[in-house]
N, C-alpha and C. Protein backbone atom coordinates (compact mmCIF):
# COMPACT_ATOMS: atom_id res chain seq x y z
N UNK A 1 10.85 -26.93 -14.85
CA UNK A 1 9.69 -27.28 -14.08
C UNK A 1 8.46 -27.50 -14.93
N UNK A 2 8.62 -26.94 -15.99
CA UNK A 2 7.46 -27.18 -16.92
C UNK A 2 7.09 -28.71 -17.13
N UNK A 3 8.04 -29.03 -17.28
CA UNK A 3 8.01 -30.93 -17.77
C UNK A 3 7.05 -31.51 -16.83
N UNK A 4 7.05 -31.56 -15.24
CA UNK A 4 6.07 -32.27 -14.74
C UNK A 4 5.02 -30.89 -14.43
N UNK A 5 4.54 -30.07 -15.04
CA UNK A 5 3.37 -29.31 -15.24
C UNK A 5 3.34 -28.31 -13.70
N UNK A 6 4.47 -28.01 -12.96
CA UNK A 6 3.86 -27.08 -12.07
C UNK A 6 5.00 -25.71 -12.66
N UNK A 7 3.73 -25.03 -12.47
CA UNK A 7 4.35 -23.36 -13.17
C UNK A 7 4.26 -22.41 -11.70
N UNK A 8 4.78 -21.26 -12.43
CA UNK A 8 5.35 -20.53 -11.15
C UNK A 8 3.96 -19.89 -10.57
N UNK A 9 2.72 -19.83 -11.54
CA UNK A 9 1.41 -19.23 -10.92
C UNK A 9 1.01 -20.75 -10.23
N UNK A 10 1.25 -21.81 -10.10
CA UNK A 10 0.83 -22.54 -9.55
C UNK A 10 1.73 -22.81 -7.88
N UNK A 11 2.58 -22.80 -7.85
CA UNK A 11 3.05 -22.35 -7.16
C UNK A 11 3.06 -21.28 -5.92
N UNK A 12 2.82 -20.30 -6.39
CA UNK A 12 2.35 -18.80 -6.13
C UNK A 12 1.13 -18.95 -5.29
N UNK A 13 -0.13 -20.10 -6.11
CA UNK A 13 -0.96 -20.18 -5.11
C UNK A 13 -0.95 -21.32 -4.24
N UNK A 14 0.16 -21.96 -4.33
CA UNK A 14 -0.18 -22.65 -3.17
C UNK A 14 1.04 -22.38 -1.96
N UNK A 15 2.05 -21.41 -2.43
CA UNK A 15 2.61 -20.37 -1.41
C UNK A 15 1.57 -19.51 -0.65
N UNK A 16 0.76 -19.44 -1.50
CA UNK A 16 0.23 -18.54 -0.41
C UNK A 16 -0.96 -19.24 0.52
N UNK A 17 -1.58 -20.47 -0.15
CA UNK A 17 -2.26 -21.29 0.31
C UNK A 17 -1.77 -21.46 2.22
N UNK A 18 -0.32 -21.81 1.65
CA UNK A 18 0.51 -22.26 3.07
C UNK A 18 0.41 -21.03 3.78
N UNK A 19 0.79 -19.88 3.41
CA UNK A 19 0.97 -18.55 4.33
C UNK A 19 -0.61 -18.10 5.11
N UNK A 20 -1.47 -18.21 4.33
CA UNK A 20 -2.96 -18.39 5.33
C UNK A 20 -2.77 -19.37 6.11
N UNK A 21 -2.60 -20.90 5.75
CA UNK A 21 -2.80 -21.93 6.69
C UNK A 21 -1.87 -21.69 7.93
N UNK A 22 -0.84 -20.89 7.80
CA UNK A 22 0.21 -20.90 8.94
C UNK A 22 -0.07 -18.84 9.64
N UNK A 23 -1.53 -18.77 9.75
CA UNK A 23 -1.96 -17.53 10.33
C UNK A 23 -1.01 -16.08 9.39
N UNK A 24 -0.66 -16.24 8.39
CA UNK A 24 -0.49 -15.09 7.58
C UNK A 24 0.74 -14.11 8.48
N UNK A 25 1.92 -14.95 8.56
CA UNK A 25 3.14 -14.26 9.30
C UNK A 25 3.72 -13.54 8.00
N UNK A 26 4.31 -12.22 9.02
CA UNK A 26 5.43 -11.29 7.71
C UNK A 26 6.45 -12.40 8.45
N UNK A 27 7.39 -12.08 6.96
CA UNK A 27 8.88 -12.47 6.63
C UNK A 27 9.46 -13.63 6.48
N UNK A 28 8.08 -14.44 5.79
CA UNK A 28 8.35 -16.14 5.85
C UNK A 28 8.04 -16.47 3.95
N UNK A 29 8.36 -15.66 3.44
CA UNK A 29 7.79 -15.28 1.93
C UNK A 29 8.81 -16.34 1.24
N UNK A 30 10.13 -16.75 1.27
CA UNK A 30 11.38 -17.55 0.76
C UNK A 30 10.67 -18.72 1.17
N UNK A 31 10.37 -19.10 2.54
CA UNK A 31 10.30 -20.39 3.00
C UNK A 31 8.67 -20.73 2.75
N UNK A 32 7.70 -19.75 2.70
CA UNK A 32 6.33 -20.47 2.34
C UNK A 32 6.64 -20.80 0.90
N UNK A 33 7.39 -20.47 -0.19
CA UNK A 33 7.88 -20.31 -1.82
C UNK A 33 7.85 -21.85 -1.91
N UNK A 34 9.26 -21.93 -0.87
CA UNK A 34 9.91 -23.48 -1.41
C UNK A 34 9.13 -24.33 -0.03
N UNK A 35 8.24 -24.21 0.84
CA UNK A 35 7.75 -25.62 1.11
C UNK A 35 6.36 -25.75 -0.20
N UNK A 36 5.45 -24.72 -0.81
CA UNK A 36 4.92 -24.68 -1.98
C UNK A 36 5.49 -25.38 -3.08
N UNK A 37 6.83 -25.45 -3.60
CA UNK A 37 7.32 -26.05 -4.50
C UNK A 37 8.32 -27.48 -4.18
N UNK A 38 7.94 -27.47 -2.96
CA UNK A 38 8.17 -28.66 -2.38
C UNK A 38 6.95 -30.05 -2.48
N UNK A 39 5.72 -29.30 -1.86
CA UNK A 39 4.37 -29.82 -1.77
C UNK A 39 3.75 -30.23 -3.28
N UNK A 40 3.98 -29.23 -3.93
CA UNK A 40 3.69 -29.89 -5.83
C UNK A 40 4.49 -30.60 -6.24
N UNK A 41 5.96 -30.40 -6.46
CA UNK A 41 6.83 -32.16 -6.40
C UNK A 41 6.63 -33.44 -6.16
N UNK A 42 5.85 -33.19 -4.75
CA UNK A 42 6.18 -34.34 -4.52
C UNK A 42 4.41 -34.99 -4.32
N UNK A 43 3.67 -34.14 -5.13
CA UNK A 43 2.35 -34.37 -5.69
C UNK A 43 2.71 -34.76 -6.77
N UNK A 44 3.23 -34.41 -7.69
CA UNK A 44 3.55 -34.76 -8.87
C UNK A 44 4.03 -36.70 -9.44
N UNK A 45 5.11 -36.59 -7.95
CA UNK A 45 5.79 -37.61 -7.78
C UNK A 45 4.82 -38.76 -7.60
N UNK A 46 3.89 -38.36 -6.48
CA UNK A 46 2.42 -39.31 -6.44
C UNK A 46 3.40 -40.00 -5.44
N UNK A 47 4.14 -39.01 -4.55
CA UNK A 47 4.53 -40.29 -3.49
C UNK A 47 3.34 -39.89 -2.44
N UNK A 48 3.08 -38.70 -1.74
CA UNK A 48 2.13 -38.95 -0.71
C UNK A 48 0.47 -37.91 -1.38
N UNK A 49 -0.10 -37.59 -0.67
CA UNK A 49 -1.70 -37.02 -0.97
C UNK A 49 -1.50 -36.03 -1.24
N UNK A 50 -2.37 -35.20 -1.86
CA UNK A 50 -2.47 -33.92 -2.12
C UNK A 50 -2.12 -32.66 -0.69
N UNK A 51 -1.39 -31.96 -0.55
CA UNK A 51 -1.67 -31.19 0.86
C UNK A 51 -1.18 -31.38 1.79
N UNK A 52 -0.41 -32.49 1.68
CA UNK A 52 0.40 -32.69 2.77
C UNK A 52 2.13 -32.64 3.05
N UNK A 53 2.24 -32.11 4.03
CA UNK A 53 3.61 -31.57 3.60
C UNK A 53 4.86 -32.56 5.44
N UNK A 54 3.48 -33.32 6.10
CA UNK A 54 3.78 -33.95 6.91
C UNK A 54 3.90 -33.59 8.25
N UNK A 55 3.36 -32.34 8.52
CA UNK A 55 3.25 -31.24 9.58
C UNK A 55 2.11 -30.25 10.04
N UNK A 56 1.16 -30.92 9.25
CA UNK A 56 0.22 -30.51 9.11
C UNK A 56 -0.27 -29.14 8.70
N UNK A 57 0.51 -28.98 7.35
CA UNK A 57 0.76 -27.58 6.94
C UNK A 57 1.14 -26.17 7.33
N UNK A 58 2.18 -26.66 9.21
CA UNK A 58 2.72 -25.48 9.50
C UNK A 58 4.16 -25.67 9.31
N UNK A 59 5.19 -24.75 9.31
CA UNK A 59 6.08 -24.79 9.29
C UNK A 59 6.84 -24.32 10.57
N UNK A 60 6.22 -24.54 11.65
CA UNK A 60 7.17 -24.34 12.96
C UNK A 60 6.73 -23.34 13.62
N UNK A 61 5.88 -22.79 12.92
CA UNK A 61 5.70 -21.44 13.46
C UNK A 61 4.35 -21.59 14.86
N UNK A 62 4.50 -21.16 16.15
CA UNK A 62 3.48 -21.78 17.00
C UNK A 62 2.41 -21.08 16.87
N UNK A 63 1.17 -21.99 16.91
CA UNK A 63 -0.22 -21.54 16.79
C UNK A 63 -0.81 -20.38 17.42
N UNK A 64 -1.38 -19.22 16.99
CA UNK A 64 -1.89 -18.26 17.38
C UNK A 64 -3.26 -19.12 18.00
């Protein structure tokens, strides 16, 4: 992962970036990880914008 520049502290914060944006649920710690290392990929890739993960940064979980 080093090669296109995202490290695991980068990562880390934008796992947790997602876990605020999606009201700060226990037991979603695996899946906020990898949509985080999903979202820098495919920043990297320069296919879509910064932040967007196409769901408007929730992952299913319904709005408090």
């Amino acid at each position: 992962m080093a090669d296109d520049g995202i490290t695991i502290e980068r990562i880390r914060e934008r796992a947790y970036d997602v876990w605020d944006r999606n009201h700060r649920p226990d037991g979603f710690d695996l899946e906020f990880w990898l949509i985080a290392e999903r979202e820098l990929k495919v920043e990297a890739s320069g296919q879509i914008p910064a932040r967007g993960n196409g769901c408007g940064g929730r992952i299913g979980l319904e709005a408090s």
